[in-house]
N, C-alpha and C. Protein backbone atom coordinates (compact mmCIF):
# COMPACT_ATOMS: atom_id res chain seq x y z
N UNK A 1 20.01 32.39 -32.97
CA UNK A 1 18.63 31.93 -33.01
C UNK A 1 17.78 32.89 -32.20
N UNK A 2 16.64 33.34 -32.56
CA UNK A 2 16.00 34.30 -32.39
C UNK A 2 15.47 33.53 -30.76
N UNK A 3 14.81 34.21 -29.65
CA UNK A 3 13.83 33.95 -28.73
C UNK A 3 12.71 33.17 -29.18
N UNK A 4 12.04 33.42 -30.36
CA UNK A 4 10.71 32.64 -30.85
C UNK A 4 10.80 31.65 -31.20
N UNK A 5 12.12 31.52 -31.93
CA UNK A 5 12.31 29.89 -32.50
C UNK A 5 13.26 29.23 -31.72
N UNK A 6 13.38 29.66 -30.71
CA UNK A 6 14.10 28.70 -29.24
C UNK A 6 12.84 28.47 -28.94
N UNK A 7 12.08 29.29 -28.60
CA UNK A 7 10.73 28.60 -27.49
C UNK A 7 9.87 27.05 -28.41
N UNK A 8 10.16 27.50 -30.11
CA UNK A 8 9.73 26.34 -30.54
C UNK A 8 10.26 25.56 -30.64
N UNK A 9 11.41 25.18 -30.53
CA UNK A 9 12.62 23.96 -30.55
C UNK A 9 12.72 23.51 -29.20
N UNK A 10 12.13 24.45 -28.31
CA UNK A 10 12.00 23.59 -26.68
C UNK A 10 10.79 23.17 -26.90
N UNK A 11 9.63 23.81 -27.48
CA UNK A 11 8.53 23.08 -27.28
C UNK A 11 8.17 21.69 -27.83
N UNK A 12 9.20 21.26 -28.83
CA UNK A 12 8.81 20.20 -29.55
C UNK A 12 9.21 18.76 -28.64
N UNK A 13 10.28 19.36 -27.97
CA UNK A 13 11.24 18.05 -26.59
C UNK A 13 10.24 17.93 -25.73
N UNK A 14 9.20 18.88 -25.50
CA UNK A 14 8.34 18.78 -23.93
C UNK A 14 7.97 17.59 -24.27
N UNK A 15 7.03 17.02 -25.53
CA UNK A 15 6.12 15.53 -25.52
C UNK A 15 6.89 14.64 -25.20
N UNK A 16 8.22 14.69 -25.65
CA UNK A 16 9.63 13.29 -25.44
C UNK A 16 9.51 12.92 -24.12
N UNK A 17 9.97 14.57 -23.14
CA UNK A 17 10.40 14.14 -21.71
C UNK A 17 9.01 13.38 -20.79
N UNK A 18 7.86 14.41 -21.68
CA UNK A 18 6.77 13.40 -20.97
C UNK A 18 6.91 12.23 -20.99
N UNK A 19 7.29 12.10 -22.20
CA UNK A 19 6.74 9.98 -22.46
C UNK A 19 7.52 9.45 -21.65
N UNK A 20 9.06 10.16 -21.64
CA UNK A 20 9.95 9.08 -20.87
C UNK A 20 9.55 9.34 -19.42
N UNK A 21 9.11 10.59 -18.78
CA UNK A 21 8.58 9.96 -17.38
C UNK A 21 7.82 8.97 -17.48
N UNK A 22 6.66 9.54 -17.95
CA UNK A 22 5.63 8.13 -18.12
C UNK A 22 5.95 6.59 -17.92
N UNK A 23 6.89 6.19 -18.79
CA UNK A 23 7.71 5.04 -19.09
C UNK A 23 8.58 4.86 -18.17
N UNK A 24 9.04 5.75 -17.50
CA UNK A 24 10.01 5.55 -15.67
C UNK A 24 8.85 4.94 -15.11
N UNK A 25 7.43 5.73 -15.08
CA UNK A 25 6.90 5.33 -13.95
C UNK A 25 6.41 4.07 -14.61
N UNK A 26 5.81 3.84 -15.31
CA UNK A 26 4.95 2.26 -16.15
C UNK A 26 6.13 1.64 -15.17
N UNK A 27 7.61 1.75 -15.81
CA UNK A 27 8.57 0.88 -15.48
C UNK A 27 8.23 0.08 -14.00
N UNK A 28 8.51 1.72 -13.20
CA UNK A 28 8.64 1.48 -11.34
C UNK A 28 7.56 0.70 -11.13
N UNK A 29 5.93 0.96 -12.19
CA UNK A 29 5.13 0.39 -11.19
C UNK A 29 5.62 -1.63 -11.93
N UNK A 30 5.68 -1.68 -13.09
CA UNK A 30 5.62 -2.82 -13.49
C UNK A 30 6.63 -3.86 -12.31
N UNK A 31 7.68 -3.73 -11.97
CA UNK A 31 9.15 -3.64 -11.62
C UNK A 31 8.39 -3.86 -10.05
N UNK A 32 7.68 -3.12 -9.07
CA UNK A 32 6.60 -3.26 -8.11
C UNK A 32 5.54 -4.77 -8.00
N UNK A 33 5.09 -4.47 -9.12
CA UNK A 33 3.84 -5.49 -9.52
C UNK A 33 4.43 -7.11 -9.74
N UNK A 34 5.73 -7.18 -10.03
CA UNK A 34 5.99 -8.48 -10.70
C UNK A 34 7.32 -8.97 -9.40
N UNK A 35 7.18 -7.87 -8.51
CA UNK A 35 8.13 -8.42 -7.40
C UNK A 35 7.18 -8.96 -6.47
N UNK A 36 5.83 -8.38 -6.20
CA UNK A 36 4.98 -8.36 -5.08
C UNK A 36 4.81 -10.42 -5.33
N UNK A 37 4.20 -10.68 -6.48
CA UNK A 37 3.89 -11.62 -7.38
C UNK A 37 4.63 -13.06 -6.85
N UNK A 38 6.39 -12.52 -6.97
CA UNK A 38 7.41 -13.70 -6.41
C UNK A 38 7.44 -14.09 -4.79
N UNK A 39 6.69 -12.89 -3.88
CA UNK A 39 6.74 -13.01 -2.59
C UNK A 39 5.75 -13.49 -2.35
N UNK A 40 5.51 -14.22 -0.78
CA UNK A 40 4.43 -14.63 0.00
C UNK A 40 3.56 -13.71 -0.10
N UNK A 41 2.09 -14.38 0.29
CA UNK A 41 1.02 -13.51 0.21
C UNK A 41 0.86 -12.90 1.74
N UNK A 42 0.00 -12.34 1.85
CA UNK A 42 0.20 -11.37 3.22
C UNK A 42 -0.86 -12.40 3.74
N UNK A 43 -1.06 -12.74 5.03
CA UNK A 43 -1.71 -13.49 5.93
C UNK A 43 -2.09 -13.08 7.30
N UNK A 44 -3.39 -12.71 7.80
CA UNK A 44 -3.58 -12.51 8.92
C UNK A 44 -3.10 -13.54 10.17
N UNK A 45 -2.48 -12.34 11.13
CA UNK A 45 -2.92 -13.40 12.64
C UNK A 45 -3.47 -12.56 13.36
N UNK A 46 -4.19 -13.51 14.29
CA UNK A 46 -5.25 -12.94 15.07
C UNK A 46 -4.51 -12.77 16.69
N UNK A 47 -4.69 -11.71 16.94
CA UNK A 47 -3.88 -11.88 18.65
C UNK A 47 -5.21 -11.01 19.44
N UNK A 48 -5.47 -11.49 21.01
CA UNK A 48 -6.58 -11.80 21.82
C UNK A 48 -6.08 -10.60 22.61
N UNK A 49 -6.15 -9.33 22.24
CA UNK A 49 -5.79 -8.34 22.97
C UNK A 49 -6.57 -7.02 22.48
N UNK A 50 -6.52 -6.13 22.97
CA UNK A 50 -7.10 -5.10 22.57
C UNK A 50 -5.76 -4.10 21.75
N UNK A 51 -4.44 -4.41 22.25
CA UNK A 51 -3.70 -3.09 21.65
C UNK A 51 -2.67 -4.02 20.89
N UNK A 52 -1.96 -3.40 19.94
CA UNK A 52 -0.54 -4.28 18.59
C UNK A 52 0.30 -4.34 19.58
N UNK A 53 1.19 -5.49 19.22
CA UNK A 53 2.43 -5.56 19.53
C UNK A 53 3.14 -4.43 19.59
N UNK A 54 4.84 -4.19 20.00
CA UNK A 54 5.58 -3.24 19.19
C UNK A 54 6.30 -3.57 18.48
N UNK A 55 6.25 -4.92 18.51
CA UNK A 55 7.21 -5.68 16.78
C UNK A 55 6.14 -6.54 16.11
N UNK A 56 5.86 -5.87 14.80
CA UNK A 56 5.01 -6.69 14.29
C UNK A 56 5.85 -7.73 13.20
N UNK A 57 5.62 -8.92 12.29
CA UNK A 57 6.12 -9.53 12.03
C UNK A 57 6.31 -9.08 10.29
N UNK A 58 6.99 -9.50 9.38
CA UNK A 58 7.24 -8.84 7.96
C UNK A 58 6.21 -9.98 7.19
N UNK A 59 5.43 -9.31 6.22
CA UNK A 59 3.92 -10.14 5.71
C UNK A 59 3.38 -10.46 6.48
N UNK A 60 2.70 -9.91 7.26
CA UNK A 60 1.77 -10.19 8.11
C UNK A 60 0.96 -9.35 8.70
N UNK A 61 -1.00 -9.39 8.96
CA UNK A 61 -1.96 -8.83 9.26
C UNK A 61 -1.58 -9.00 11.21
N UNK A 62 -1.89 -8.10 11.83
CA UNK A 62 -1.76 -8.51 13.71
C UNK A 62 -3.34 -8.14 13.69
N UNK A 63 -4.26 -8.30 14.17
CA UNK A 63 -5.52 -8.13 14.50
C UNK A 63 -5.80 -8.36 15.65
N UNK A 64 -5.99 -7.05 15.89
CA UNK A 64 -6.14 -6.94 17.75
C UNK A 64 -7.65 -7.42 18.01
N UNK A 65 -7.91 -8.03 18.89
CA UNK A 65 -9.54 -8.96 18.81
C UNK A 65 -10.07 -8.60 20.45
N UNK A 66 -10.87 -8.56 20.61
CA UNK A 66 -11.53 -8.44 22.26
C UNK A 66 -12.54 -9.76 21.71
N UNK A 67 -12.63 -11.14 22.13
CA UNK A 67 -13.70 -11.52 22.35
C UNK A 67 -13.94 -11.48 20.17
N UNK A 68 -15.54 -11.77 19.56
CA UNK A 68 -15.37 -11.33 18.65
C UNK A 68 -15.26 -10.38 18.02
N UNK A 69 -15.38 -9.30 18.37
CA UNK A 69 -15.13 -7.91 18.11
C UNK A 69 -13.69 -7.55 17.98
N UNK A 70 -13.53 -7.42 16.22
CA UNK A 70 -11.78 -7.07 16.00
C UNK A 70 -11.74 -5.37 16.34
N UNK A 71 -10.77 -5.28 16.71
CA UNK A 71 -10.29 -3.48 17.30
C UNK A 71 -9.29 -2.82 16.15
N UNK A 72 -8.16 -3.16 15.76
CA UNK A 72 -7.65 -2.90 14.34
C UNK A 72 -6.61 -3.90 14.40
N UNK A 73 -6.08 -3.33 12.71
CA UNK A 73 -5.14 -4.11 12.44
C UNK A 73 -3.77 -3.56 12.16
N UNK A 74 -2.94 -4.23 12.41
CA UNK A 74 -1.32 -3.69 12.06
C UNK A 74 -0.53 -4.04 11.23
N UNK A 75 0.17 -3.48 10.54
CA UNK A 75 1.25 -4.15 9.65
C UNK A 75 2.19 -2.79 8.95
N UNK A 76 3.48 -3.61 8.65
CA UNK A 76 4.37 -3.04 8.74
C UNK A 76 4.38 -2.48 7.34
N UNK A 77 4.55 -1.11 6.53
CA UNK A 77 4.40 -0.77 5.43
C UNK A 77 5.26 -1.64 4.37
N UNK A 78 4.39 -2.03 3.18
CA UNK A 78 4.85 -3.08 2.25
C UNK A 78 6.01 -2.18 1.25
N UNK A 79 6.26 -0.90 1.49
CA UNK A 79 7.20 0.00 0.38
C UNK A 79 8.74 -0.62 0.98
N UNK A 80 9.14 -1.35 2.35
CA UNK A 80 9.90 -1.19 2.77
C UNK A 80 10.74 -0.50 3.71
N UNK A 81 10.00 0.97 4.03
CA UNK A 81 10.16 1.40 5.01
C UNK A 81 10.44 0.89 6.81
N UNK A 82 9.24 0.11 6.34
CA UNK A 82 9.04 -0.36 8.23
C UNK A 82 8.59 -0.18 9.45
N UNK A 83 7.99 0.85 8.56
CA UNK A 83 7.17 1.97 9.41
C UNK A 83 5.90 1.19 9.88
N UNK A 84 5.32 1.70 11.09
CA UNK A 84 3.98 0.61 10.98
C UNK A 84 2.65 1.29 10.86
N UNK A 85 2.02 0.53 10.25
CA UNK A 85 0.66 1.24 9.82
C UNK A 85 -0.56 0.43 10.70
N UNK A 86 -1.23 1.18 11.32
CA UNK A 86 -2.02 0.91 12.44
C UNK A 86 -3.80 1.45 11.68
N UNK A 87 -4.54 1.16 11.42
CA UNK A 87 -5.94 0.77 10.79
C UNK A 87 -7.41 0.47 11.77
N UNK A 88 -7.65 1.43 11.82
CA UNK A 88 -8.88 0.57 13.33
C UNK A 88 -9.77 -0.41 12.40
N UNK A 89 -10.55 -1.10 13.18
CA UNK A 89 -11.48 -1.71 12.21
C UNK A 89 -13.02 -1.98 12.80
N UNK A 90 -13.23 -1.05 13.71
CA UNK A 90 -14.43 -0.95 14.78
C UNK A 90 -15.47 0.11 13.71
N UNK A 91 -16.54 0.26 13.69
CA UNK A 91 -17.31 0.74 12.55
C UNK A 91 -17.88 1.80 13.54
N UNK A 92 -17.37 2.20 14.76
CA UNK A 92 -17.74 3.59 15.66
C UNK A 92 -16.63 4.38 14.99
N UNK A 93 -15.36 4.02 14.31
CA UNK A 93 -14.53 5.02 14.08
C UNK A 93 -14.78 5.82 12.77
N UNK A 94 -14.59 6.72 12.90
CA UNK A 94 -15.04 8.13 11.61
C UNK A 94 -14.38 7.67 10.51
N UNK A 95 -12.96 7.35 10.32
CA UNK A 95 -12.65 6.03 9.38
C UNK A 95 -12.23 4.65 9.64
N UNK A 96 -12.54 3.71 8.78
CA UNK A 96 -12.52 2.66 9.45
C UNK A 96 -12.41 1.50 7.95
N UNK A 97 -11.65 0.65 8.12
CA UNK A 97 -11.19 -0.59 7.34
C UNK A 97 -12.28 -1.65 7.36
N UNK A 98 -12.01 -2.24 6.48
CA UNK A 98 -12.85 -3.66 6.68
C UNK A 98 -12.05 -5.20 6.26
N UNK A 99 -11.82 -5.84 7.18
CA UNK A 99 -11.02 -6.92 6.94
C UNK A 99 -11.66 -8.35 6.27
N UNK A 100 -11.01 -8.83 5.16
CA UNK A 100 -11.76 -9.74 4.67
C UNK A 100 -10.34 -11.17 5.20
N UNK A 101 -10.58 -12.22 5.27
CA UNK A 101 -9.92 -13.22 5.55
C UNK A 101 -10.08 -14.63 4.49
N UNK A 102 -9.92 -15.36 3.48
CA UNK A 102 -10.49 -16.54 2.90
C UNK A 102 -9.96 -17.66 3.53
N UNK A 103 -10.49 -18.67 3.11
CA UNK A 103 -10.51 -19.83 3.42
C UNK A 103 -8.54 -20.25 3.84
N UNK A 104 -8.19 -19.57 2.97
CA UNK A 104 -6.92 -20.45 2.85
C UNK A 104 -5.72 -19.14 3.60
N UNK A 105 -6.40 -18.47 4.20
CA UNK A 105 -5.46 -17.47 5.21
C UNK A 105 -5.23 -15.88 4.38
N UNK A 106 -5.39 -15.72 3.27
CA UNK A 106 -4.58 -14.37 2.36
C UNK A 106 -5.80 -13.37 3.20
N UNK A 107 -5.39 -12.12 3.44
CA UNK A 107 -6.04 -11.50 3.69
C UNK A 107 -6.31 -9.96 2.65
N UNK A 108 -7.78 -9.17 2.83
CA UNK A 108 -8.02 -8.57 2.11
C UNK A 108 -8.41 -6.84 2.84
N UNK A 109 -8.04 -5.76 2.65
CA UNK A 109 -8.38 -4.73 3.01
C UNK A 109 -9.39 -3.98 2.58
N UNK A 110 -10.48 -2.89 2.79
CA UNK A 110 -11.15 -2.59 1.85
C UNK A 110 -11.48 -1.56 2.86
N UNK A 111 -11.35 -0.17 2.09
CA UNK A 111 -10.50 0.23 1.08
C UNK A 111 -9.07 0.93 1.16
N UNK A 112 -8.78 1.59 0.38
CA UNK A 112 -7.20 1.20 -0.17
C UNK A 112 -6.71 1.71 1.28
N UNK A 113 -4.71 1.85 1.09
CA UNK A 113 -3.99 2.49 2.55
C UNK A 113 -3.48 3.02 1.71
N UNK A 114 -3.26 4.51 2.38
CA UNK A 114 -2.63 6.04 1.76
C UNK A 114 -2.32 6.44 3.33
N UNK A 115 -1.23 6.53 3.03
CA UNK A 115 0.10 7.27 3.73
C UNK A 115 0.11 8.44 3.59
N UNK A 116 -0.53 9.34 4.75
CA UNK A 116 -0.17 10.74 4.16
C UNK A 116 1.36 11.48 4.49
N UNK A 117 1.66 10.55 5.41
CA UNK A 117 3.17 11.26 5.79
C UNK A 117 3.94 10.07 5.54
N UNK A 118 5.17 10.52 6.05
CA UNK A 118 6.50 9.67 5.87
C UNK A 118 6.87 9.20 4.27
N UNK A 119 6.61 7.78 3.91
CA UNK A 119 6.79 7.45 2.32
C UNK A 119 5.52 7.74 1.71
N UNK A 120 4.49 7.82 2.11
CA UNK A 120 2.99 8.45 1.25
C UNK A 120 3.22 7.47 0.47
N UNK A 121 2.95 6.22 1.21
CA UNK A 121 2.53 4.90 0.16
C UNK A 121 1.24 5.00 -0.07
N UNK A 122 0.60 4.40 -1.27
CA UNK A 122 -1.05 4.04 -1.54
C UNK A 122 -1.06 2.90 -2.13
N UNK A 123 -1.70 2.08 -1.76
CA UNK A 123 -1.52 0.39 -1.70
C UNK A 123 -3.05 0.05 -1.90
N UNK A 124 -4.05 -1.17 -2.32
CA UNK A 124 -4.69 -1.52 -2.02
C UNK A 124 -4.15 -3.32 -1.75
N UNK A 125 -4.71 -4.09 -0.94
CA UNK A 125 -4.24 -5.19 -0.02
C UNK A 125 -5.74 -5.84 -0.53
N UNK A 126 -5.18 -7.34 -1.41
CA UNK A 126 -6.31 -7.94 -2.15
C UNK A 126 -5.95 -9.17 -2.36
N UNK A 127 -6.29 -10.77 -1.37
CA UNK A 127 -6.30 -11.43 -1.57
C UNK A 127 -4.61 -11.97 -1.66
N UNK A 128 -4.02 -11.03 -0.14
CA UNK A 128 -2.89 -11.68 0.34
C UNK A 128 -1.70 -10.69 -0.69
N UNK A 129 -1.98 -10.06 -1.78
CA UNK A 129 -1.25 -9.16 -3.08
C UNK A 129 -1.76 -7.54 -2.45
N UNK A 130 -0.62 -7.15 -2.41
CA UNK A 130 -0.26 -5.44 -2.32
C UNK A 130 -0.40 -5.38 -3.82
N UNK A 131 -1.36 -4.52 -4.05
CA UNK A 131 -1.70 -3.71 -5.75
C UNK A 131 -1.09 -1.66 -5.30
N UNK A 132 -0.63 -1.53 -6.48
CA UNK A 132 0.03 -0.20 -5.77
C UNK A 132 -0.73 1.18 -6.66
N UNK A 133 -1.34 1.79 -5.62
CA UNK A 133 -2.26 2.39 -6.89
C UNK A 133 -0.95 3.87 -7.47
């Protein structure tokens, strides 16, 4: 088989292998989305301190508070890792979170958490549900 008509008999497999990544990932995220779903919703607690624990608890917001003024929030990465992800939420900081809370405890982030190191999770946190962007 000549060089030219190899390069076209590989080129015709490239669209396949795409789709089936594609379809890994649809999978991973679906497989993500419908586990988050069966678990508890994530729930803030409020603790009367200025700095986090060093064990924070699994589903769960820590919100460091002075008085009413919240300082940030903590929680332990939802990929499983365990790593902890620390968030200020004071509006002097250059970035900065905004914590929403409802009536019935689920808590809400805004906007998303991106991990730039370690697992480089990207999550948005909505009404107690990790959405995984």
């Amino acid at each position: 088989m000549s060089l030219f008509r190899w390069r076209q008999a590989a080129s015709r497999f490239k669209p396949a292998r795409m789709w089936q990544a594609a379809r890994r990932f649809d999978l991973v995220r679906l497989w993500r989305e419908g586990h988050e779903r069966l678990r508890p919703r994530w729930r803030a607690d409020f603790l009367d301190s200025d700095v986090l624990p060093p064990k924070l608890p699994a589903r769960r917001l820590v919100v460091a508070r002075d008085g009413d003024e919240l300082w940030s929030v903590g929680m332990l990465c939802p990929c499983g890792c365990r790593e902890i992800i620390e968030l200020p939420l004071i509006e002097e900081a250059d970035q900065h979170w905004a914590l929403h809370v409802d009536s019935r405890g689920h808590a809400s982030l805004r906007p998303s958490v991106w991990r730039k190191t370690g697992c480089r999770s990207h999550f948005w946190l909505r009404a107690g549900r990790v959405h995984w962007c």
